[in-house]
Protein backbone atom coordinates (compact mmCIF):
# COMPACT_ATOMS: atom_id res chain seq x y z
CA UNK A 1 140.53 114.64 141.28
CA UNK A 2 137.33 112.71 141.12
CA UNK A 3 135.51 111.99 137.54
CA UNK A 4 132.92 114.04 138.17
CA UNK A 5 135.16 117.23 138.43
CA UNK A 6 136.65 119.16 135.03
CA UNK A 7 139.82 120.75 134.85
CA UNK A 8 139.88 124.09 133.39
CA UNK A 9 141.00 122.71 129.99
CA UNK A 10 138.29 120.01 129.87
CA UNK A 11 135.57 122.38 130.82
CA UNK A 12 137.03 125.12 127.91
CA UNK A 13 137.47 122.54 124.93
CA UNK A 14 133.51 121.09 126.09
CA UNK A 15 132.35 124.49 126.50
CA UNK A 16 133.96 125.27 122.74
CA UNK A 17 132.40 121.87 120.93
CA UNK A 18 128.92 122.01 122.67
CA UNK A 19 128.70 125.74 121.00
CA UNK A 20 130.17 124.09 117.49
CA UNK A 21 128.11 121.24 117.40
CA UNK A 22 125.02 122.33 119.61
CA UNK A 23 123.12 119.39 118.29
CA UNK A 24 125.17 116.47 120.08
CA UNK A 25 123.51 114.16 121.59
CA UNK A 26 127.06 113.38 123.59
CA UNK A 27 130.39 115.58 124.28
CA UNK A 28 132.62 114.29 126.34
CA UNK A 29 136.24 115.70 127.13
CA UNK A 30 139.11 114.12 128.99
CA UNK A 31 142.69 115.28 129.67
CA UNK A 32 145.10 112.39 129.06
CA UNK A 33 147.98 114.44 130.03
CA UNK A 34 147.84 114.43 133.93
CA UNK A 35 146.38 117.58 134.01
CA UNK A 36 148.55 119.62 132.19
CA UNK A 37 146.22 120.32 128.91
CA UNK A 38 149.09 119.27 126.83
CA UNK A 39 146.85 115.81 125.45
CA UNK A 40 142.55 115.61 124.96
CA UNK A 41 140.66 112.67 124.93
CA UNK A 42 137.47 113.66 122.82
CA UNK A 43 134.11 111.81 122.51
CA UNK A 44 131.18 113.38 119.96
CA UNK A 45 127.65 111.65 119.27
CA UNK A 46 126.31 114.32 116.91
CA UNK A 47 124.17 114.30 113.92
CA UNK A 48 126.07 116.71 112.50
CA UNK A 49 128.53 113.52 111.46
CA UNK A 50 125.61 111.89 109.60
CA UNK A 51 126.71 110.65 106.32
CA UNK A 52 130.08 112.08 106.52
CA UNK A 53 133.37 110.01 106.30
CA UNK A 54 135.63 109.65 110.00
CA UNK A 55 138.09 111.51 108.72
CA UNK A 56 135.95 114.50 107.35
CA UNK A 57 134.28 113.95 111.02
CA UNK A 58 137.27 114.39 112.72
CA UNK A 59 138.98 117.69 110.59
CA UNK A 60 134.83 119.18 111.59
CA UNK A 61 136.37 118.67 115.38
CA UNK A 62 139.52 119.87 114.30
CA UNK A 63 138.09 122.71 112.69
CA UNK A 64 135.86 124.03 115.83
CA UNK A 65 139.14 123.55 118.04
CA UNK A 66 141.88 125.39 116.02
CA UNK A 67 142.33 127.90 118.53
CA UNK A 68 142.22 125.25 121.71
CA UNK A 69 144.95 123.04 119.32
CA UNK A 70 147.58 125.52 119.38
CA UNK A 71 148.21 124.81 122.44
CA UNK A 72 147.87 120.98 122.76
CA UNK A 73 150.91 118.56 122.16
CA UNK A 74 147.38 115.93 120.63
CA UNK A 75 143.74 114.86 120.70
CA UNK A 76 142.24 111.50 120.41
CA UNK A 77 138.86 112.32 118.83
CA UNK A 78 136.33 109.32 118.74
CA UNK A 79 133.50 110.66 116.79
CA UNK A 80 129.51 108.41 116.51
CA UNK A 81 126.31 109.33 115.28
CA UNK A 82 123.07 108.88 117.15
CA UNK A 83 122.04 105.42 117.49
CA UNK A 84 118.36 105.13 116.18
């Protein structure tokens, strides 16, 4: 498939976080998993992470994908504020 094409699955899960965190500056969603939808590669540049620890960053991702997760064998979630 070529990068600029989504797979179902990475168009859902982006779909899903831009309506969570509609104020990210960056979402960006790749399957690690061949295809399959079993593993997610996130990436989030959102205010919304502002002054918050990574891990209370990441359970905020975890949070807006608990339906998606069910389904997933894992996620890698790399999570950034804005750069000013």
């Amino acid at each position: 498939r070529s990068f600029t094409s989504q797979t179902d699955g990475e168009a859902r899960v982006t779909r899903v976080l831009w309506e969570k965190f509609p104020r990210a500056s960056a979402i960006r969603v790749v399957d690690i998993s061949g295809g399959c939808g079993a593993m997610y590669e996130i990436h989030i540049e959102s205010e919304d992470f502002k002054e918050k620890r990574t891990v209370q960053q990441h359970q905020m991702v975890n949070q807006a994908l608990s339906e998606e997760i069910k389904s997933m064998h894992g996620l890698r979630i790399f999570t950034s504020t804005p750069k000013p």
